[in-house]
Protein backbone atom coordinates (compact mmCIF):
# COMPACT_ATOMS: atom_id res chain seq x y z
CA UNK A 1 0.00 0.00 0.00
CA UNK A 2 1.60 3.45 -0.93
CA UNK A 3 1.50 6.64 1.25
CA UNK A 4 -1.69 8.07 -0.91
CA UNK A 5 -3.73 5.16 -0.40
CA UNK A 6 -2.87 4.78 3.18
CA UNK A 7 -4.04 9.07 3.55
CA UNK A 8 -7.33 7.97 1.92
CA UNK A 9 -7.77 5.13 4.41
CA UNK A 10 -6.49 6.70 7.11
CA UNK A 11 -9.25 9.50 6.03
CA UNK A 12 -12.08 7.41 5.85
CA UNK A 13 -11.28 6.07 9.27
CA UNK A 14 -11.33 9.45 10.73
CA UNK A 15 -14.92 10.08 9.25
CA UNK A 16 -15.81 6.73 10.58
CA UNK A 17 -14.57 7.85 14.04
CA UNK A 18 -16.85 10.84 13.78
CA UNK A 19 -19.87 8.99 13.06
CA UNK A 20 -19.62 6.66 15.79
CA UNK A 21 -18.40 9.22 18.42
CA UNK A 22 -21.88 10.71 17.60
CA UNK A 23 -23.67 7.89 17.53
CA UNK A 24 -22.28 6.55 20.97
CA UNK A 25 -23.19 9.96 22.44
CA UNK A 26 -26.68 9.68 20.81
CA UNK A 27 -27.08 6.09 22.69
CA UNK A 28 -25.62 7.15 25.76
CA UNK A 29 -28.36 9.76 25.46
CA UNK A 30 -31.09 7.51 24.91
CA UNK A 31 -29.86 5.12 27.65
CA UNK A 32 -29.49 7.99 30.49
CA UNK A 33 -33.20 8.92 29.25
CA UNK A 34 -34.10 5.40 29.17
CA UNK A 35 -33.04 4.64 32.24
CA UNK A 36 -33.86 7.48 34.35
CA UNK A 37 -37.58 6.78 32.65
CA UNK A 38 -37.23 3.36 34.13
CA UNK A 39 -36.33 4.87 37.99
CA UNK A 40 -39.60 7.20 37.23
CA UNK A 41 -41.88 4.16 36.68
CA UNK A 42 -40.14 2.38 39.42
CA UNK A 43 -40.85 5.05 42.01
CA UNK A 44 -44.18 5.58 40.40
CA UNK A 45 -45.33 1.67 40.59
CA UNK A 46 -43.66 1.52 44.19
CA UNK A 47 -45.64 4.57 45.59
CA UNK A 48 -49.19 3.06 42.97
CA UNK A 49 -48.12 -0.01 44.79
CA UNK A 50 -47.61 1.37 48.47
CA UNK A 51 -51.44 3.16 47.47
CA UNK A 52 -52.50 -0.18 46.79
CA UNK A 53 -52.06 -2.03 50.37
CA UNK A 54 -53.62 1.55 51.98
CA UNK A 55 -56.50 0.62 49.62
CA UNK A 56 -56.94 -2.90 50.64
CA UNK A 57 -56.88 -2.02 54.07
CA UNK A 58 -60.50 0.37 53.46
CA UNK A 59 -63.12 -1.07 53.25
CA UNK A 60 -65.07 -3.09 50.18
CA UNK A 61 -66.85 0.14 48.87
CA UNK A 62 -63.52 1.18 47.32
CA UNK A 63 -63.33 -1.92 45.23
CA UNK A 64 -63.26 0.18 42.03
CA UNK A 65 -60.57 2.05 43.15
CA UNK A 66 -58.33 -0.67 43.69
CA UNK A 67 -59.38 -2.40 40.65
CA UNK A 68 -58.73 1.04 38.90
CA UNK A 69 -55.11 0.95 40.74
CA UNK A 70 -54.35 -2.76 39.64
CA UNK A 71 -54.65 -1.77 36.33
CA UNK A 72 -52.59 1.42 36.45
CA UNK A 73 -49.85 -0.66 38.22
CA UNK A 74 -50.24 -3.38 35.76
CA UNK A 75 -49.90 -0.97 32.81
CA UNK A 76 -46.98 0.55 34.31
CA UNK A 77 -45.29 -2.81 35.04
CA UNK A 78 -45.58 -3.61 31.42
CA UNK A 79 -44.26 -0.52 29.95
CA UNK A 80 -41.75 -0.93 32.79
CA UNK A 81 -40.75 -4.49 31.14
CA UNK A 82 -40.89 -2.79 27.88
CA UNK A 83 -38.58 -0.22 29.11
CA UNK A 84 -36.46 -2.85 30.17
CA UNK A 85 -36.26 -4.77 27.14
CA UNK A 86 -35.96 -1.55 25.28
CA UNK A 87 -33.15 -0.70 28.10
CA UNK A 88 -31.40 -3.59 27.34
CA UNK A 89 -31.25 -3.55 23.15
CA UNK A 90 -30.36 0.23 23.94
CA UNK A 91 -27.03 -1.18 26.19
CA UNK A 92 -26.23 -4.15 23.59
CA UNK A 93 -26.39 -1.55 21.32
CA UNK A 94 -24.02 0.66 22.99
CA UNK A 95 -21.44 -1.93 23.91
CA UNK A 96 -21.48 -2.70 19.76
CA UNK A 97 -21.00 0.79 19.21
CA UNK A 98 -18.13 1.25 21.75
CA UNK A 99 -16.88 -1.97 20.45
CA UNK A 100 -16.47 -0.90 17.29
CA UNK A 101 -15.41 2.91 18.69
CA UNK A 102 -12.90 0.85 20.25
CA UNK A 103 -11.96 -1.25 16.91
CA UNK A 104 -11.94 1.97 15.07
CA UNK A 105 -9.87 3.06 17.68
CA UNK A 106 -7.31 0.68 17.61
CA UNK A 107 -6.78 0.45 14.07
CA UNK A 108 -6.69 4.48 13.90
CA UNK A 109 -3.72 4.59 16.13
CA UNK A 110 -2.27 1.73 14.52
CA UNK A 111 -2.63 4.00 11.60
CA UNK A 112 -1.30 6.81 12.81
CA UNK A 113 1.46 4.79 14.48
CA UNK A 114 1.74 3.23 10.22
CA UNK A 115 1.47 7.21 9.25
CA UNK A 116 4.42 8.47 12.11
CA UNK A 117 6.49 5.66 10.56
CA UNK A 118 6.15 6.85 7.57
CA UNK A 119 6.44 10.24 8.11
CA UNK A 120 9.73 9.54 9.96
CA UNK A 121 11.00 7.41 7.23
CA UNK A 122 10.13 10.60 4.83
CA UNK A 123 11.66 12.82 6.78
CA UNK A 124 14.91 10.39 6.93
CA UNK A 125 14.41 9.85 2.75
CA UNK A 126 14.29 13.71 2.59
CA UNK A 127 17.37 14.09 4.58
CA UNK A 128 19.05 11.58 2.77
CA UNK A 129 18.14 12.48 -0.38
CA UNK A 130 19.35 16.28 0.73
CA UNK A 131 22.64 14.81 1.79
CA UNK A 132 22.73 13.16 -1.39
CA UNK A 133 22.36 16.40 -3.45
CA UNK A 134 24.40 18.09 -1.51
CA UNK A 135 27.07 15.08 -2.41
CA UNK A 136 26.23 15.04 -5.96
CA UNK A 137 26.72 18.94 -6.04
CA UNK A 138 29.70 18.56 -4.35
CA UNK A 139 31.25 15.38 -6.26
CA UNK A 140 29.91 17.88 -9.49
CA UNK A 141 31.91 20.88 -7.96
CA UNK A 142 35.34 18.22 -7.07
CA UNK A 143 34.75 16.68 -10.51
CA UNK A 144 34.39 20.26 -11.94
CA UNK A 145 37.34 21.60 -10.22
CA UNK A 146 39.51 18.60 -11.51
CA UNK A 147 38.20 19.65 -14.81
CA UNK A 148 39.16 22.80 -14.37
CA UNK A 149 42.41 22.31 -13.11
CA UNK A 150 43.18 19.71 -15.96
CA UNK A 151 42.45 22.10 -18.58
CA UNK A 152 44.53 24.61 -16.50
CA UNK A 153 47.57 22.11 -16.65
CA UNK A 154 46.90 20.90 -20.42
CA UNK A 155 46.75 25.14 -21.19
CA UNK A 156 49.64 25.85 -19.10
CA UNK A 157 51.42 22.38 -20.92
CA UNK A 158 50.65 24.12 -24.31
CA UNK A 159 51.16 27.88 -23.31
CA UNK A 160 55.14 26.23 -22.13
CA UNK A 161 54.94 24.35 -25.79
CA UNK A 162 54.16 27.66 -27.14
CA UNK A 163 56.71 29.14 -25.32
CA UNK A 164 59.24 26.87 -26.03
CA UNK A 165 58.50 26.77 -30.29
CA UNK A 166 58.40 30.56 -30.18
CA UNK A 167 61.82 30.81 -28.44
CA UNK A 168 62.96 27.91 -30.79
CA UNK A 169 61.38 30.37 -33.48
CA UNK A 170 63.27 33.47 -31.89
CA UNK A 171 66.70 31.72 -32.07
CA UNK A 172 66.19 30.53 -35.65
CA UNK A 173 65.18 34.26 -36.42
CA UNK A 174 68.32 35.68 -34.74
CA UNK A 175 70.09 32.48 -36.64
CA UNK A 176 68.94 33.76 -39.56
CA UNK A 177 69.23 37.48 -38.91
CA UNK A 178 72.92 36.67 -38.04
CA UNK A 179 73.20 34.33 -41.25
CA UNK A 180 72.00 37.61 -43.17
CA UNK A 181 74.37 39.95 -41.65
CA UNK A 182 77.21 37.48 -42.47
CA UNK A 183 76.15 37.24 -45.97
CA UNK A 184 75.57 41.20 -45.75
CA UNK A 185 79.04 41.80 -44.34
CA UNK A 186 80.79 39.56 -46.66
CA UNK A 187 78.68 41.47 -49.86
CA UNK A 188 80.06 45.04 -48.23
CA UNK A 189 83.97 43.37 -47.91
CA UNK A 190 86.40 43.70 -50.79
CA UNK A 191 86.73 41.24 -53.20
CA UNK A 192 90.76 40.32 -51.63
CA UNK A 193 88.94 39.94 -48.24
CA UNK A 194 86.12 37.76 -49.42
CA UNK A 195 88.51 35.38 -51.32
CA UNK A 196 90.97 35.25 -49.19
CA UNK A 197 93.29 32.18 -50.85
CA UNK A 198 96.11 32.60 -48.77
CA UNK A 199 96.35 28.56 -48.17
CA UNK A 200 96.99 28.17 -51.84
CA UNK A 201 100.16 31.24 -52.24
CA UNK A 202 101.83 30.27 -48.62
CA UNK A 203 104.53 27.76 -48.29
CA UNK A 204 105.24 27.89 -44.72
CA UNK A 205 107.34 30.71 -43.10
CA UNK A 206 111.19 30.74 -42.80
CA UNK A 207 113.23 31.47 -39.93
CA UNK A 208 115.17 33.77 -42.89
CA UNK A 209 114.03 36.93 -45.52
CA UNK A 210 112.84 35.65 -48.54
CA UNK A 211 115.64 35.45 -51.63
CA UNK A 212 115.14 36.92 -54.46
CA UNK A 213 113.87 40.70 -55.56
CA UNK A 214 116.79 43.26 -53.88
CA UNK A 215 114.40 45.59 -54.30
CA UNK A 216 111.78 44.43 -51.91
CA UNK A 217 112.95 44.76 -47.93
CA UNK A 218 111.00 45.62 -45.33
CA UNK A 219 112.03 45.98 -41.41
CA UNK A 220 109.52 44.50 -38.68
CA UNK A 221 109.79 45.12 -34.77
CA UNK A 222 107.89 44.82 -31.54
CA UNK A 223 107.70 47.80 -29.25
CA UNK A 224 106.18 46.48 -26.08
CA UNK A 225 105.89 46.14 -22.34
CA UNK A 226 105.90 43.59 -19.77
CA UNK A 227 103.24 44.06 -16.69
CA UNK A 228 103.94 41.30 -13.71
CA UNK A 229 100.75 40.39 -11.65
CA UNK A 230 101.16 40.76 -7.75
CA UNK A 231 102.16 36.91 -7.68
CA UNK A 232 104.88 37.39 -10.49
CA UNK A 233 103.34 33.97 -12.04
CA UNK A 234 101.07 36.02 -14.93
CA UNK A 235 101.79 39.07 -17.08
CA UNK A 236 100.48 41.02 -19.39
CA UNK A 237 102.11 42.24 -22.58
CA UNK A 238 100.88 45.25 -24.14
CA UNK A 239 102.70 45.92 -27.59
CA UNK A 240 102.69 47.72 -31.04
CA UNK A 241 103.98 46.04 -33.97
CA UNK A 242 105.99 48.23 -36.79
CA UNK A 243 106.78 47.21 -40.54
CA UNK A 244 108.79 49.50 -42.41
CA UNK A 245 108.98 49.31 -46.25
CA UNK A 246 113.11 50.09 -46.90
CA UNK A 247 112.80 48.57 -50.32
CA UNK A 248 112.65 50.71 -53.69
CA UNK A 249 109.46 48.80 -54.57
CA UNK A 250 106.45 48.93 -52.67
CA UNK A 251 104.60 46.72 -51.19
CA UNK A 252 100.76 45.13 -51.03
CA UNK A 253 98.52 43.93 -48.69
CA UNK A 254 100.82 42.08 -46.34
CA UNK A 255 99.83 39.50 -44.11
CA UNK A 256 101.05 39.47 -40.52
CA UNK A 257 101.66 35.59 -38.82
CA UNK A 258 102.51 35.77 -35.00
CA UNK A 259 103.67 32.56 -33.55
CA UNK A 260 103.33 31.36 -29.90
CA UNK A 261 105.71 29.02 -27.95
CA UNK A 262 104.25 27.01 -26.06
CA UNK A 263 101.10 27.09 -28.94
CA UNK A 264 98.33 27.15 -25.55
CA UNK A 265 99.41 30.97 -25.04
CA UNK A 266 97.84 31.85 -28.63
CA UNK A 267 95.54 34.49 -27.95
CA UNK A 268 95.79 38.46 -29.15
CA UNK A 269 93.48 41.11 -27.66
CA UNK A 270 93.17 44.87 -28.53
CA UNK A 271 91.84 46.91 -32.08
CA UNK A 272 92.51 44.18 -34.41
CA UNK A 273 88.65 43.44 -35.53
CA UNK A 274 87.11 40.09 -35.70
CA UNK A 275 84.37 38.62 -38.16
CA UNK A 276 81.45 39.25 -35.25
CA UNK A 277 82.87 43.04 -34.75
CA UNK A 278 82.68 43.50 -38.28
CA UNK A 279 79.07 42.16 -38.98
CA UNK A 280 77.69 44.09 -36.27
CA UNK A 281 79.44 47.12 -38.10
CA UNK A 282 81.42 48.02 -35.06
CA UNK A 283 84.19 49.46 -37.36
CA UNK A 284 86.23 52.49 -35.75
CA UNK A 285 87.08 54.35 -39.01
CA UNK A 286 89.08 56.86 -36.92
CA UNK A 287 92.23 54.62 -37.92
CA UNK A 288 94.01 54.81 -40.02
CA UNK A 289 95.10 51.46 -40.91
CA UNK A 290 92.95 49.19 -39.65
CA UNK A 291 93.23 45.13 -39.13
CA UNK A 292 91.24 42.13 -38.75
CA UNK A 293 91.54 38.09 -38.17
CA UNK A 294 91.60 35.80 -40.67
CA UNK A 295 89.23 33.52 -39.46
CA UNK A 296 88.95 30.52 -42.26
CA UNK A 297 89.09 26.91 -41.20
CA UNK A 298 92.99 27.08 -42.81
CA UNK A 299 93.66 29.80 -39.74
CA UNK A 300 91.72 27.54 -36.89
CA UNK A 301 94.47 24.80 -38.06
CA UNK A 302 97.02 27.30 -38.16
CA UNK A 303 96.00 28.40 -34.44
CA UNK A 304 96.21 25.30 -33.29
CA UNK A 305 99.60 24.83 -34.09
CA UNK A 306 100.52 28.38 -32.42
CA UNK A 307 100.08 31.03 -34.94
CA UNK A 308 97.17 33.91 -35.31
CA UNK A 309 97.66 35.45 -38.74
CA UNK A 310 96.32 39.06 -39.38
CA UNK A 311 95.57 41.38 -42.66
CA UNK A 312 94.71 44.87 -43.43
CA UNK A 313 91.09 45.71 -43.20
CA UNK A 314 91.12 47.46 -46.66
CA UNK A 315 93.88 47.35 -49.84
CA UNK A 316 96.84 48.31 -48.06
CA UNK A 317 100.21 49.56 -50.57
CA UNK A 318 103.07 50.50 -48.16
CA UNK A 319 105.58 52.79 -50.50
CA UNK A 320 109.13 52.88 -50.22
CA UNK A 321 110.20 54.54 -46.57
CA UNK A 322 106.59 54.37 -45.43
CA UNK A 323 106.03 52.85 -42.11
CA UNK A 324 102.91 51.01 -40.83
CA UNK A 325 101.95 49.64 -37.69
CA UNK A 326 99.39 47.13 -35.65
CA UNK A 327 98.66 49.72 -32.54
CA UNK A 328 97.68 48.25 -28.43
CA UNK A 329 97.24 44.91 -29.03
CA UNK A 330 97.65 42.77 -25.38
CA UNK A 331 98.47 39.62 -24.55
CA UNK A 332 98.30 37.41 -21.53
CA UNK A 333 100.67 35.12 -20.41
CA UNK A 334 100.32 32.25 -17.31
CA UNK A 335 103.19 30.54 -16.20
CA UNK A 336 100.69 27.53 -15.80
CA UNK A 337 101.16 27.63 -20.12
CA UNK A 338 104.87 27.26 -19.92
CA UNK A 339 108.21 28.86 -17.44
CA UNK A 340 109.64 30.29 -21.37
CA UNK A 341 107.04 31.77 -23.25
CA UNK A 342 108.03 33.25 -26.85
CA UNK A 343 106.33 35.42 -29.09
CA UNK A 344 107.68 35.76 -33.35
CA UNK A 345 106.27 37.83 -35.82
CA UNK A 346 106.39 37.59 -39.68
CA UNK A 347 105.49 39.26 -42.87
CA UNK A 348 103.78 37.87 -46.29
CA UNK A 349 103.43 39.34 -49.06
CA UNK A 350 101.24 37.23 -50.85
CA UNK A 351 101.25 39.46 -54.54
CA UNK A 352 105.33 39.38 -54.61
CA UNK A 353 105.62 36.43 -52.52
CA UNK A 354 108.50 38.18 -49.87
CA UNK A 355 108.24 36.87 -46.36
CA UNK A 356 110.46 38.69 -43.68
CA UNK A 357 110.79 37.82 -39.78
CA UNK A 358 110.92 40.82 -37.94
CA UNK A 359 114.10 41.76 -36.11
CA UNK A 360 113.08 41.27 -32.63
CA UNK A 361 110.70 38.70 -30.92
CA UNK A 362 109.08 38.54 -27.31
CA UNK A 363 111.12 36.33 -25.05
CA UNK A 364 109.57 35.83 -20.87
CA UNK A 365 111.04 33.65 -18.58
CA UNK A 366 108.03 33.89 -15.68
């Protein structure tokens, strides 16, 4: 039986209640009436009756009378008995009534007891179901939130992705941008400097002047100074390098090898330019001769074995009795390299093929 039929029921019951609450009031009515009719005709047939033995006493001449009184008495009796009778239906039928009052009774609190039940176990449904939404709302808000903070990780996974291809993209641009600067550079360079095929003229250099022409001679020196460190165990050598042409001829575009004993200590600092310097355009045309490195794969191999080779920035033509120089350079020197460190210098002239060794060289004993 579900909650709506057991309302109905428990609704009809209630009317039925009603009804027989009246109705047992109605027959308790009837049976005070009855009953206090009853005591009436009892008093009344006691006193008829009590009349009745005065009358007997009199004399014969009162015979109606008493005849007269029997009859009253009788009549009274009867309606007395019918009284009873009627007395006693009237109680049966007020024990059936409170019976059933009772009955109806009964099974209305066992109803109501049915309905409390059930109106607890709502109640607890209600509540559960309540916790349960609140559960589901918050399982919806966790589940939600993980969501959230999954699409948070997967955008911050592709905003670092992002990151990482547009820095990837950056370099390749500055690649590129540096690649175009190089290519830019070497487009702005003379011809001599762009095809530079020293590797192909030079033989190797000679601890003598090249034989040959009288007419070409040139004279090279160092003019430079030693700085000691506090710990005398690493110096500093700050120098300028002179060639003089004292020929009758002049002379073109020489190169300039200095070698380095031990080979480790090969390393020149100072206003001779480098490729990087040059393609950034940091070019101090304030000088006026002007140098750079030659920095081919031949010169890495030539470095390697000790020796940094060096040209003229432009077409250089040194005339007869005209001097030019390589101006503050530095070097370092560590006596971790070597105790005897020694520093040459020669001259190529690649277009007349004249090599000269200049006439002193660098000699520290640290």
């Amino acid at each position: 039986m579900n909650a709506s039929d057991l309302k109905t029921n428990y609704s009809s019951l209630l009317m039925k209640k009603q009804y027989y609450q009246k109705k047992a009031l109605d027959v308790e009515k009837t049976l005070i009436f009855t009953e206090e009719k009853v005591s009436s005709l009892q008093s009344e047939i006691h006193l008829l009756k009590k009349e009745l033995k005065q009358l007997e006493s009199i004399t014969e001449g009162h015979n109606a009378e008493k005849k007269n009184a029997k009859r009253v008495i009788t009549h009274l009796e009867n309606e007395i008995e019918h009284l009873q009778k009627q007395l006693i239906d009237i109680k049966n039928e007020y024990d059936i009534v409170n019976k059933e009052k009772s009955t109806l009774l009964e099974e209305l609190d066992e109803k109501e007891r049915v309905i409390n039940e059930l109106v607890l176990k709502q109640k607890a449904l209600e509540n559960e179901v309540n916790e349960l939404n609140v559960r589901e709302t918050e399982m919806k808000e966790d589940e939600n939130k993980m969501i959230i903070q999954q699409y948070q990780e997967q955008i911050k996974g592709f905003e670092m992705l992002l990151k990482e291809v547009q820095d990837e993209i950056n370099k390749k641009e500055q690649e590129i941008e540096g690649y175009k600067s190089k290519i830019a550079s070497l487009q702005k360079q003379p011809s001599f400097l762009a095809n530079d095929d020293l590797p192909n003229h030079y033989n190797g250099l000679e601890d003598k002047n090249s034989a040959g022409n009288s007419n070409q001679m040139a004279v090279a020196y160092f003019n430079y100074a030693v700085i000691f460190n506090q710990d005398q165990r690493s110096c500093v050598v700050r120098s300028d390098f002179y060639m003089k042409n004292v020929g009758t001829v002049e002379l073109h575009d020489p190169y300039i090898c200095f070698r380095f004993f031990p080979y480790v200590a090969a390393e020149i600092k100072g206003k001779i330019m480098s490729m990087d310097r040059l393609e950034t355009g940091k070019i101090q045309n304030s000088e006026k001769h002007q140098w750079m490195f030659i920095e081919n794969e031949w010169a890495k191999k030539a470095k390697e074995r000790g020796e940094i080779w060096v040209k003229s920035l432009n077409k250089m033509t040194i005339s007869p009795g005209e001097e030019v120089s390589i101006d503050q350079f530095q070097f370092l020197l560590d006596r971790n390299m070597s105790d005897n460190i020694n520093v040459q210098a020669f001259i190529y002239c690649k277009q007349q093929d004249y090599k000269c060794k200049s006439s002193n060289q660098i000699t520290l004993n640290i």
